[in-house]
PDB file of N, CA and C in Angstrom:
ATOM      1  N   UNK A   1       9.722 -32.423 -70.909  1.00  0.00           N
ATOM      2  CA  UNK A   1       9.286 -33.242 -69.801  1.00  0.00           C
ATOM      3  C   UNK A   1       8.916 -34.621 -70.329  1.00  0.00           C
ATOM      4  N   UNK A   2       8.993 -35.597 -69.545  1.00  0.00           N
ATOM      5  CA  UNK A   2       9.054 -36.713 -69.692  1.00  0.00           C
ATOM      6  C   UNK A   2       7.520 -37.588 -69.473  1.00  0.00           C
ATOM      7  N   UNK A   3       7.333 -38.452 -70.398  1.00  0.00           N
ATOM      8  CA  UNK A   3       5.877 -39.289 -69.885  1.00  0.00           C
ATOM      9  C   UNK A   3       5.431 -39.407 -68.294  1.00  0.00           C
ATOM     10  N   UNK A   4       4.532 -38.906 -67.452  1.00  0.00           N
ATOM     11  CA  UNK A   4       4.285 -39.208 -65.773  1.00  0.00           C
ATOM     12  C   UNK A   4       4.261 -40.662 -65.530  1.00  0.00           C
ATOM     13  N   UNK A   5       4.046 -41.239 -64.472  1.00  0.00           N
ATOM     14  CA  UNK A   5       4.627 -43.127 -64.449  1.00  0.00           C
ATOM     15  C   UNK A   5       2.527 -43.298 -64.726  1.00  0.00           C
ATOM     16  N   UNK A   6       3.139 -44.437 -65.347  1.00  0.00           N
ATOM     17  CA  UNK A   6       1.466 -45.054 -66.006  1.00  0.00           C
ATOM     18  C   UNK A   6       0.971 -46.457 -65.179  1.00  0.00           C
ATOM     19  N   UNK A   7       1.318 -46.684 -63.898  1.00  0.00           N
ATOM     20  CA  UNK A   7       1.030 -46.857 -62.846  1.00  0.00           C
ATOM     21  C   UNK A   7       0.652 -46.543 -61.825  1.00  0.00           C
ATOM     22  N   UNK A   8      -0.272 -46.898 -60.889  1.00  0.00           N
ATOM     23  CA  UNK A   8      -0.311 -45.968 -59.445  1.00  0.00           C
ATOM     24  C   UNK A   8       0.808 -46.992 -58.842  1.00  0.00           C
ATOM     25  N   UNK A   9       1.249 -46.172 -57.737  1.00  0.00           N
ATOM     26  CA  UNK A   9       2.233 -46.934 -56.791  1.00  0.00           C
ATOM     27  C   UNK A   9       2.258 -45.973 -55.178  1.00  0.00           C
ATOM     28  N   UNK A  10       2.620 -46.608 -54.455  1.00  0.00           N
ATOM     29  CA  UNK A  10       2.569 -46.213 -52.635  1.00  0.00           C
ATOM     30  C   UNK A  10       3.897 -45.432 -52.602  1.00  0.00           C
ATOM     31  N   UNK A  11       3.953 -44.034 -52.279  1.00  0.00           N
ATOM     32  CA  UNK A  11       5.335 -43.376 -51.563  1.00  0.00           C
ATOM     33  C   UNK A  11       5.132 -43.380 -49.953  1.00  0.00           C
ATOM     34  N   UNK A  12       6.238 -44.189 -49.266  1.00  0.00           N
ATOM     35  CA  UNK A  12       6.152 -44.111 -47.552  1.00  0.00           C
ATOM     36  C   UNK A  12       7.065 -42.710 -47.944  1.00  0.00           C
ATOM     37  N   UNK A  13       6.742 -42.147 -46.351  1.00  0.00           N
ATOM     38  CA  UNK A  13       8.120 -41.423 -46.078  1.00  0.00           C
ATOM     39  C   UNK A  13       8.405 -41.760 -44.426  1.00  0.00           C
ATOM     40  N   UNK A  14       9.771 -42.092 -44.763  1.00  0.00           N
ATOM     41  CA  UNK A  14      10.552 -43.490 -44.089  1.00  0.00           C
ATOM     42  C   UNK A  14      10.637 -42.128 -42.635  1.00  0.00           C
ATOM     43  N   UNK A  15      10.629 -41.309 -42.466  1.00  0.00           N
ATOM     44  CA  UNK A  15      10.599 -40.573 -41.180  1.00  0.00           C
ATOM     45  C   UNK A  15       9.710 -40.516 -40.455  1.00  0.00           C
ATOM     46  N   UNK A  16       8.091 -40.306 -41.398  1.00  0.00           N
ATOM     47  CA  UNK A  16       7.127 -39.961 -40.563  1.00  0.00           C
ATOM     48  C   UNK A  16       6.276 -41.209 -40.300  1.00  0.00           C
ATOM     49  N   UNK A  17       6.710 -42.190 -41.506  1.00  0.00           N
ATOM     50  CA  UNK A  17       5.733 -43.543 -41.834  1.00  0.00           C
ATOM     51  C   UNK A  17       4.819 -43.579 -42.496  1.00  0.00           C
ATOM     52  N   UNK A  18       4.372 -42.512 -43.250  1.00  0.00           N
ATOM     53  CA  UNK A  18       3.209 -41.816 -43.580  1.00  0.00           C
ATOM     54  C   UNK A  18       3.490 -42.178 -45.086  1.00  0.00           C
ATOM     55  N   UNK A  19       2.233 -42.599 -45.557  1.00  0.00           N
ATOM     56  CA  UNK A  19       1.918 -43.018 -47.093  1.00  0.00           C
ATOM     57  C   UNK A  19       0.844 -42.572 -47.698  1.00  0.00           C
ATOM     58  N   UNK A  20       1.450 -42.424 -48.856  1.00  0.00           N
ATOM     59  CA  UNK A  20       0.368 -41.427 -50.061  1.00  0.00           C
ATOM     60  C   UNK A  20       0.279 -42.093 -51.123  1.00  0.00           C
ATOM     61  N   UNK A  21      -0.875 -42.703 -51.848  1.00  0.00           N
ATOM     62  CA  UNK A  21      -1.257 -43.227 -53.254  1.00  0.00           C
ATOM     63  C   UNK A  21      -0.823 -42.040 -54.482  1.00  0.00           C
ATOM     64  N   UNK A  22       0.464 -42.679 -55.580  1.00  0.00           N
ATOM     65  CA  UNK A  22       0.481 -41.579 -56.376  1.00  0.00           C
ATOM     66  C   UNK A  22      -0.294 -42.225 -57.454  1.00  0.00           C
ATOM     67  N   UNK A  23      -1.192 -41.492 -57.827  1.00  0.00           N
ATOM     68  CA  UNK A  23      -1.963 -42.176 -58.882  1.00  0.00           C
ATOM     69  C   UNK A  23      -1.574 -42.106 -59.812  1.00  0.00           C
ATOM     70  N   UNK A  24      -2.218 -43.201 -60.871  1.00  0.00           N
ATOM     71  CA  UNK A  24      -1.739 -43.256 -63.003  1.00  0.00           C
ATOM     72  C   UNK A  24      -1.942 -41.944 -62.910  1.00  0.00           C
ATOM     73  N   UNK A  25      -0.642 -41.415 -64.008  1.00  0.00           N
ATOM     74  CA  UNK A  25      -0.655 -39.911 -64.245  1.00  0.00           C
ATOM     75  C   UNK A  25       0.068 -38.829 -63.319  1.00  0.00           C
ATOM     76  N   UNK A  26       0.160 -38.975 -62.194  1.00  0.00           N
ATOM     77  CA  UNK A  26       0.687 -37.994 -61.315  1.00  0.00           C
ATOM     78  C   UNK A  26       1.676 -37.803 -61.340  1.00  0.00           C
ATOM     79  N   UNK A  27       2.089 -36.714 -60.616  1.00  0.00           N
ATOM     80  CA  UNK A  27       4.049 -36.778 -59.899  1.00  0.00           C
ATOM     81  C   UNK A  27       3.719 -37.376 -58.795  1.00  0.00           C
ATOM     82  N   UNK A  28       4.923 -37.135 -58.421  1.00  0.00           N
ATOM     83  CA  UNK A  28       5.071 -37.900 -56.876  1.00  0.00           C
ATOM     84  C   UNK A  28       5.156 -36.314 -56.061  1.00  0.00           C
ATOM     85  N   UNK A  29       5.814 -35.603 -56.872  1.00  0.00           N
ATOM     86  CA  UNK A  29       6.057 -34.035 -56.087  1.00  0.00           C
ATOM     87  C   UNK A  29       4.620 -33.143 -55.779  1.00  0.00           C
ATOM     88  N   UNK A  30       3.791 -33.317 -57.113  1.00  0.00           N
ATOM     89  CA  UNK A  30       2.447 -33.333 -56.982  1.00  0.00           C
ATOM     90  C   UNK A  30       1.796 -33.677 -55.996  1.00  0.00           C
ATOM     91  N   UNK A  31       1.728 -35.113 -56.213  1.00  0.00           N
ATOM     92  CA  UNK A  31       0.879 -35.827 -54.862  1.00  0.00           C
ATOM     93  C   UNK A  31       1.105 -35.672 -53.527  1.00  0.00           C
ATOM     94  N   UNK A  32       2.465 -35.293 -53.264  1.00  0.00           N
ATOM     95  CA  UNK A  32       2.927 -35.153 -52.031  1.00  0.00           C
ATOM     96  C   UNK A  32       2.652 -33.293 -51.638  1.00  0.00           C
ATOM     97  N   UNK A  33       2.912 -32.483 -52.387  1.00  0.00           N
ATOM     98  CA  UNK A  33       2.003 -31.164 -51.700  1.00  0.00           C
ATOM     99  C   UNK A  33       0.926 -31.284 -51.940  1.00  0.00           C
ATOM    100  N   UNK A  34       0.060 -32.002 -52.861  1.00  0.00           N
ATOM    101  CA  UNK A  34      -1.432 -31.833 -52.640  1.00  0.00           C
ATOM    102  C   UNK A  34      -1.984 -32.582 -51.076  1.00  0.00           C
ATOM    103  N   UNK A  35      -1.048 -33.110 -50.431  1.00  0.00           N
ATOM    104  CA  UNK A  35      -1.384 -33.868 -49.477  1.00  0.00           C
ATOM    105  C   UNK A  35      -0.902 -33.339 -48.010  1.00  0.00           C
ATOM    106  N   UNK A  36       0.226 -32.127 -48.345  1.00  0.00           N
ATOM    107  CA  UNK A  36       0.126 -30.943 -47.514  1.00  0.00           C
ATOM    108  C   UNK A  36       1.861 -31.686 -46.870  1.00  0.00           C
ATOM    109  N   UNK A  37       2.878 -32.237 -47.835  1.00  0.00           N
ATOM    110  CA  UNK A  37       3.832 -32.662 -47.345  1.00  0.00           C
ATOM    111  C   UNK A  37       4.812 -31.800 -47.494  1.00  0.00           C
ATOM    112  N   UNK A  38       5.748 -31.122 -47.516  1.00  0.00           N
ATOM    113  CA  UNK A  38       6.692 -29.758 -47.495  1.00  0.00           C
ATOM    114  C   UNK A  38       7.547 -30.689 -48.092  1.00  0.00           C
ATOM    115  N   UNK A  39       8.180 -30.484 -49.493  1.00  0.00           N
ATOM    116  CA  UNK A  39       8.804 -30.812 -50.306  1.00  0.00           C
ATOM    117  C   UNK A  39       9.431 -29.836 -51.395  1.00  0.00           C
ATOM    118  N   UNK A  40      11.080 -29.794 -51.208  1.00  0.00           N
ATOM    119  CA  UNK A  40      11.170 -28.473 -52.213  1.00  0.00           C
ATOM    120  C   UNK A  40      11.423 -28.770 -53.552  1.00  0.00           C
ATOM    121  N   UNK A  41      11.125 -27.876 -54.419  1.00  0.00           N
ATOM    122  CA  UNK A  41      11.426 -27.968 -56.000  1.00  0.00           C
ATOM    123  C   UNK A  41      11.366 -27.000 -56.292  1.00  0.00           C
ATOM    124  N   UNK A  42      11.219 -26.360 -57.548  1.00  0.00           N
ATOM    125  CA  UNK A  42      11.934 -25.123 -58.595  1.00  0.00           C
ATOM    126  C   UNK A  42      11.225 -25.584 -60.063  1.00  0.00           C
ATOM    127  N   UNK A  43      11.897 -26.564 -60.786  1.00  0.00           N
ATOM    128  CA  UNK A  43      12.075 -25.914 -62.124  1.00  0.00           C
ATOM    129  C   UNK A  43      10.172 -27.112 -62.580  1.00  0.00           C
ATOM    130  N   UNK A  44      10.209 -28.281 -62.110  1.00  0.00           N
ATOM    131  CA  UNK A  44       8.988 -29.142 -62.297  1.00  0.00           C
ATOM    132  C   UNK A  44       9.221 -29.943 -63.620  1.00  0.00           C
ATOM    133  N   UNK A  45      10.373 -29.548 -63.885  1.00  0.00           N
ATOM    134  CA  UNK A  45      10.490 -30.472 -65.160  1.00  0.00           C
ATOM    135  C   UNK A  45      12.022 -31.495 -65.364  1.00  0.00           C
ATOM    136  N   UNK A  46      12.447 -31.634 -64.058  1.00  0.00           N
ATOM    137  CA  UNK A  46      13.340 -32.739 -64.269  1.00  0.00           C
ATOM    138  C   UNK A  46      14.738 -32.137 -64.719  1.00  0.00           C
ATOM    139  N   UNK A  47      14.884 -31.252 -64.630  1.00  0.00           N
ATOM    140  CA  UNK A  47      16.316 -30.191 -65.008  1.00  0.00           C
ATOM    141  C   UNK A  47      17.154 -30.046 -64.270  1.00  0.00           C
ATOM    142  N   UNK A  48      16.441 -29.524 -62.738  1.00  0.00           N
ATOM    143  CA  UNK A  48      17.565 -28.586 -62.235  1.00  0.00           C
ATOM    144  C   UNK A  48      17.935 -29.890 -60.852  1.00  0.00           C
ATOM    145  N   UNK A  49      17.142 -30.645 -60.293  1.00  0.00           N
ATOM    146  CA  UNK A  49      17.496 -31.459 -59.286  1.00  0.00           C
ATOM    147  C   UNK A  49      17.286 -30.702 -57.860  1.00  0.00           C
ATOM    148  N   UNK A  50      16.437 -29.461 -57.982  1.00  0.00           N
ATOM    149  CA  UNK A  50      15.831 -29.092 -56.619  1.00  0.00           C
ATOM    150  C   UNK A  50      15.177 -29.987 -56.022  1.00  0.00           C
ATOM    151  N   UNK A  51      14.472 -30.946 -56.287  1.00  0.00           N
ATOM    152  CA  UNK A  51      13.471 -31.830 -55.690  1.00  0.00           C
ATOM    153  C   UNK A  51      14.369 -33.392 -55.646  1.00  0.00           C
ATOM    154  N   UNK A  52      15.711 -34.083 -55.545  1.00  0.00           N
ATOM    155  CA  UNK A  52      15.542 -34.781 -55.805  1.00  0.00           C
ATOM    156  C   UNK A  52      16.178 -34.761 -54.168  1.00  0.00           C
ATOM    157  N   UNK A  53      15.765 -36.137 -54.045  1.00  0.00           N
ATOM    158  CA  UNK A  53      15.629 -36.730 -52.300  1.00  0.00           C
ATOM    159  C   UNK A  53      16.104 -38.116 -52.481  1.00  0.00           C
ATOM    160  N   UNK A  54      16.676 -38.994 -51.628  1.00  0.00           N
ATOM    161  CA  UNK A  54      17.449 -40.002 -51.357  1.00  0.00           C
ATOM    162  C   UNK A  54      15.760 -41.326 -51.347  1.00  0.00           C
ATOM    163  N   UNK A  55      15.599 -42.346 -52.254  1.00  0.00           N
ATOM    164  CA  UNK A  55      15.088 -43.156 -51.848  1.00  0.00           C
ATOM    165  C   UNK A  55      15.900 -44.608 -51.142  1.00  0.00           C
ATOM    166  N   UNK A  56      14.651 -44.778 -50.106  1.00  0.00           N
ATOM    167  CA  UNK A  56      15.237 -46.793 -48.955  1.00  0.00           C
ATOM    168  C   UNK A  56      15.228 -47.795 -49.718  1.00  0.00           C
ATOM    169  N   UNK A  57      14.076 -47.985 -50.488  1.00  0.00           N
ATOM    170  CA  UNK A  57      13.524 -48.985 -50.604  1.00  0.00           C
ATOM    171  C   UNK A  57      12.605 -48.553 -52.412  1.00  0.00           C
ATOM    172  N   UNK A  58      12.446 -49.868 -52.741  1.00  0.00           N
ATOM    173  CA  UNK A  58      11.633 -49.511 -54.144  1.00  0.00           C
ATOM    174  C   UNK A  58      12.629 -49.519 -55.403  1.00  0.00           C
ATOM    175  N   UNK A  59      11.746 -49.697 -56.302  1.00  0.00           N
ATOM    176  CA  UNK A  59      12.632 -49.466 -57.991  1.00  0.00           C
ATOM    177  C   UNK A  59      11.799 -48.404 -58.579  1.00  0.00           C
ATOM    178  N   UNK A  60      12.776 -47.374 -58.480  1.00  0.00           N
ATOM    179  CA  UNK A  60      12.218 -46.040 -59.011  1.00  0.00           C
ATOM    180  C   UNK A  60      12.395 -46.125 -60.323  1.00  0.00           C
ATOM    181  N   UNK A  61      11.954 -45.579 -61.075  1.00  0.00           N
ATOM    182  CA  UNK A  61      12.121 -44.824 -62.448  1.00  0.00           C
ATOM    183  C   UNK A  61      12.065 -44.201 -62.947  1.00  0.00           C
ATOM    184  N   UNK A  62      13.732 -43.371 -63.588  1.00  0.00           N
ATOM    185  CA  UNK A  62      14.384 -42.224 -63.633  1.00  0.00           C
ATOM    186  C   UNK A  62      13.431 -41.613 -65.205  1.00  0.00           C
ATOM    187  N   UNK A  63      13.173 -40.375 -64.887  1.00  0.00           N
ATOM    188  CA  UNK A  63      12.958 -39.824 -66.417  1.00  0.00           C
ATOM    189  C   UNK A  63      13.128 -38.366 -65.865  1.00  0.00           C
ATOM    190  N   UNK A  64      13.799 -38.294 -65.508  1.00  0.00           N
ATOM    191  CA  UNK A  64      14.337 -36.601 -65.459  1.00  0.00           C
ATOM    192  C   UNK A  64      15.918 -36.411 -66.355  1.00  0.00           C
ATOM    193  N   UNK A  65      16.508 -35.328 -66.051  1.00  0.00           N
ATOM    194  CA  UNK A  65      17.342 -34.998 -67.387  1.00  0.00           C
ATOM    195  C   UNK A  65      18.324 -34.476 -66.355  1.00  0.00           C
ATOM    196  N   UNK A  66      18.309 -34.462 -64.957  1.00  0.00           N
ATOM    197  CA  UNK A  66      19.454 -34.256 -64.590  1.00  0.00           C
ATOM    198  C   UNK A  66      20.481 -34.961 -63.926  1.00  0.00           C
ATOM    199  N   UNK A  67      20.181 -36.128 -63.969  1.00  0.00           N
ATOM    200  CA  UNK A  67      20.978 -37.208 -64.142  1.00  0.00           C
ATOM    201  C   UNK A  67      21.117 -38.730 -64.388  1.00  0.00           C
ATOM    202  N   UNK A  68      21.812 -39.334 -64.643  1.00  0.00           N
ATOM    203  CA  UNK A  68      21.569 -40.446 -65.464  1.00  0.00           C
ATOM    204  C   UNK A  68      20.956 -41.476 -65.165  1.00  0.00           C
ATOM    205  N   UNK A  69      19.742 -42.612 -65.424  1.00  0.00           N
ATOM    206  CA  UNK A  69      19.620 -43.193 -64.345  1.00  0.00           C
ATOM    207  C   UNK A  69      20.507 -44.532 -63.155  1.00  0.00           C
ATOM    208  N   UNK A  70      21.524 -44.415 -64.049  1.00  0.00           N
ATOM    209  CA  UNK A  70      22.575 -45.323 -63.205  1.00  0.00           C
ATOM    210  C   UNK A  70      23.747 -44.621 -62.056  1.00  0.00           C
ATOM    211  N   UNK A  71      23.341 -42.737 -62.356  1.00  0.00           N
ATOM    212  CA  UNK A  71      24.035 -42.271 -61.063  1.00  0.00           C
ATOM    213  C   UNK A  71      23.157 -41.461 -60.357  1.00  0.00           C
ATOM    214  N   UNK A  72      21.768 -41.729 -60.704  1.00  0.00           N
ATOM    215  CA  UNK A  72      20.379 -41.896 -59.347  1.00  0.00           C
ATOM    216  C   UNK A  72      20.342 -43.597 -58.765  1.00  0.00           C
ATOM    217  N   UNK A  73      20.683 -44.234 -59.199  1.00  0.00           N
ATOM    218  CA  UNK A  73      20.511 -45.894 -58.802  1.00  0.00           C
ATOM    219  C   UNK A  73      22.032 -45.622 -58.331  1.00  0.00           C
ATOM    220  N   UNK A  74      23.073 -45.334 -58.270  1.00  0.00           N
ATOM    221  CA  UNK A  74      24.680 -45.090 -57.290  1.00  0.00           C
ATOM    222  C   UNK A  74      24.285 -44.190 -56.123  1.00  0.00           C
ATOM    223  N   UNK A  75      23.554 -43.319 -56.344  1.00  0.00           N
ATOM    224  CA  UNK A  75      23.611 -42.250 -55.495  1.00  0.00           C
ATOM    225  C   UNK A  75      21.931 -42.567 -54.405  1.00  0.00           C
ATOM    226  N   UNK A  76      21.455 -42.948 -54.847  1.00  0.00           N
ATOM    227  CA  UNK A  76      20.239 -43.911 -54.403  1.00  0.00           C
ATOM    228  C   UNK A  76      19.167 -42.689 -54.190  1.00  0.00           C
ATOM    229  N   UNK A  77      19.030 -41.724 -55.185  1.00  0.00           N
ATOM    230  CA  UNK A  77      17.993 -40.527 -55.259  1.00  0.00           C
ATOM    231  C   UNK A  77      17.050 -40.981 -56.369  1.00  0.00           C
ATOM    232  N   UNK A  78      16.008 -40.256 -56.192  1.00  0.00           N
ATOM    233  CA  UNK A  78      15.409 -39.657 -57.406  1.00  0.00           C
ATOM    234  C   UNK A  78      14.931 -38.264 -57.620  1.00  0.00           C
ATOM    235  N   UNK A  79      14.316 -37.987 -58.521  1.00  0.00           N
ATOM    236  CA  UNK A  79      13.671 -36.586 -59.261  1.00  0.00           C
ATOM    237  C   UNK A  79      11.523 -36.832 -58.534  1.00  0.00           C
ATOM    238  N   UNK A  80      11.554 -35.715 -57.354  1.00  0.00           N
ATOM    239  CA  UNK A  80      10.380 -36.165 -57.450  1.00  0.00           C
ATOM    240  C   UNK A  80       9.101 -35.447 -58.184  1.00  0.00           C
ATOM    241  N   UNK A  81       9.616 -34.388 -59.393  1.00  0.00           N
ATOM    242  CA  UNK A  81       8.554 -34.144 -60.223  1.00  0.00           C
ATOM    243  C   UNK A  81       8.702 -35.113 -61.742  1.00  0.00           C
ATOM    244  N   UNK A  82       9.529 -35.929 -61.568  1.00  0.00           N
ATOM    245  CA  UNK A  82       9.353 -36.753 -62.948  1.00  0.00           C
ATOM    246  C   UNK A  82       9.249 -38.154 -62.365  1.00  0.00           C
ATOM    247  N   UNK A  83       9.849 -39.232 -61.471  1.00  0.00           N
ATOM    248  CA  UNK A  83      10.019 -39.975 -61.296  1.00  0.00           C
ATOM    249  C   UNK A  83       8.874 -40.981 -60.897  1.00  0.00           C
ATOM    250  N   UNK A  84       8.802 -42.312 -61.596  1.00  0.00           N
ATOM    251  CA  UNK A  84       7.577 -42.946 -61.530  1.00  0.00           C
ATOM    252  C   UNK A  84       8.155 -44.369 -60.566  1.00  0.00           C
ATOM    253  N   UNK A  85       7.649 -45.487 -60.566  1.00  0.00           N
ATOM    254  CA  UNK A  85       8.040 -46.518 -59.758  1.00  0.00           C
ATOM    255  C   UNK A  85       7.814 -48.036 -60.539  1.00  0.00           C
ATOM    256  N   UNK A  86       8.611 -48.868 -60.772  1.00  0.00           N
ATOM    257  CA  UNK A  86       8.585 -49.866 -61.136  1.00  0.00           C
ATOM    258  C   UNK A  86       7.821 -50.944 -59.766  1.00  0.00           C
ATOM    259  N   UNK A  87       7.943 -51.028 -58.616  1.00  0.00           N
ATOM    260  CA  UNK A  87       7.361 -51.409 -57.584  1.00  0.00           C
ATOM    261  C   UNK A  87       6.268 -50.779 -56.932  1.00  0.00           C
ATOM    262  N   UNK A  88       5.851 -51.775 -56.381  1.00  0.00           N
ATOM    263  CA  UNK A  88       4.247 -51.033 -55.463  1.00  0.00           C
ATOM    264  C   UNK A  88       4.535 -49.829 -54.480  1.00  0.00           C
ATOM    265  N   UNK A  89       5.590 -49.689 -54.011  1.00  0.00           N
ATOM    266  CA  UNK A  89       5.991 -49.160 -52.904  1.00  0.00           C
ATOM    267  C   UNK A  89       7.674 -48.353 -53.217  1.00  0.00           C
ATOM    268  N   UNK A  90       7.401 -46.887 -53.372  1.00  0.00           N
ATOM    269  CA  UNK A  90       8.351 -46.450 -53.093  1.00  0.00           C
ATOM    270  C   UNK A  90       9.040 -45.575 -51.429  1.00  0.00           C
ATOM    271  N   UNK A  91      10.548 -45.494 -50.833  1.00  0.00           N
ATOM    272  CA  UNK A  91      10.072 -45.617 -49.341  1.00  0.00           C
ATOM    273  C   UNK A  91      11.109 -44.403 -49.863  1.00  0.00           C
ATOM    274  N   UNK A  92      10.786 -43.249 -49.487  1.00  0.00           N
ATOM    275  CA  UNK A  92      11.458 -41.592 -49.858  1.00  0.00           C
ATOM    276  C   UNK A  92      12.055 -41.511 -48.136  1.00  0.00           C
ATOM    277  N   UNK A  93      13.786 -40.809 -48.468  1.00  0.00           N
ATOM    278  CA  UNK A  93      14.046 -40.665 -46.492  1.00  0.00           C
ATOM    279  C   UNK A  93      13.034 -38.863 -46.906  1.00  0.00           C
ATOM    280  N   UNK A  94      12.081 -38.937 -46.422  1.00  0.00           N
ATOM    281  CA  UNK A  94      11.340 -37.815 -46.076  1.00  0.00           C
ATOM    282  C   UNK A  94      10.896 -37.798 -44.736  1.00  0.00           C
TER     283      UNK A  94
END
């Protein structure tokens, strides 16, 4: 598993509008069921790509292992038990 993002940063989710602070240290997959959001995953370590979901908006940053980060930036996903955010605001289609 990969370093957690060493920033806090904002996840919207672009369906409900609804925003959650992921704090220095967290997941995003974390923060989002501790906050009671229905999000699926499996393996928690960036492997298998159960959790990864289409982001709108934001500069994510890839540290998962199941795919590269230039065909999560083509495919416009990320990994949300590894993935941290280069911007204040990441916008998940959740």
């Amino acid at each position: 598993m990969k370093e957690l993002p060493a920033q806090s940063f904002i996840v919207e989710l672009a369906r409900s509008g609804r925003r959650v602070e992921v704090k220095r240290g967290d997941s995003i997959l974390g923060t989002l069921r501790g906050a009671g959001v229905d999000a699926a995953y499996s393996c928690e370590e960036g492997v298998c790509g159960a959790c990864e979901v289409k982001f709108l908006a934001g500069d994510p940053e890839h540290r998962d292992f199941f795919k590269s980060p230039d065909e999560h930036d083509r495919d416009r996903t990320v990994i949300l038990c590894q993935a941290g955010c280069r911007s204040d605001r990441l916008v998940l289609d959740l």
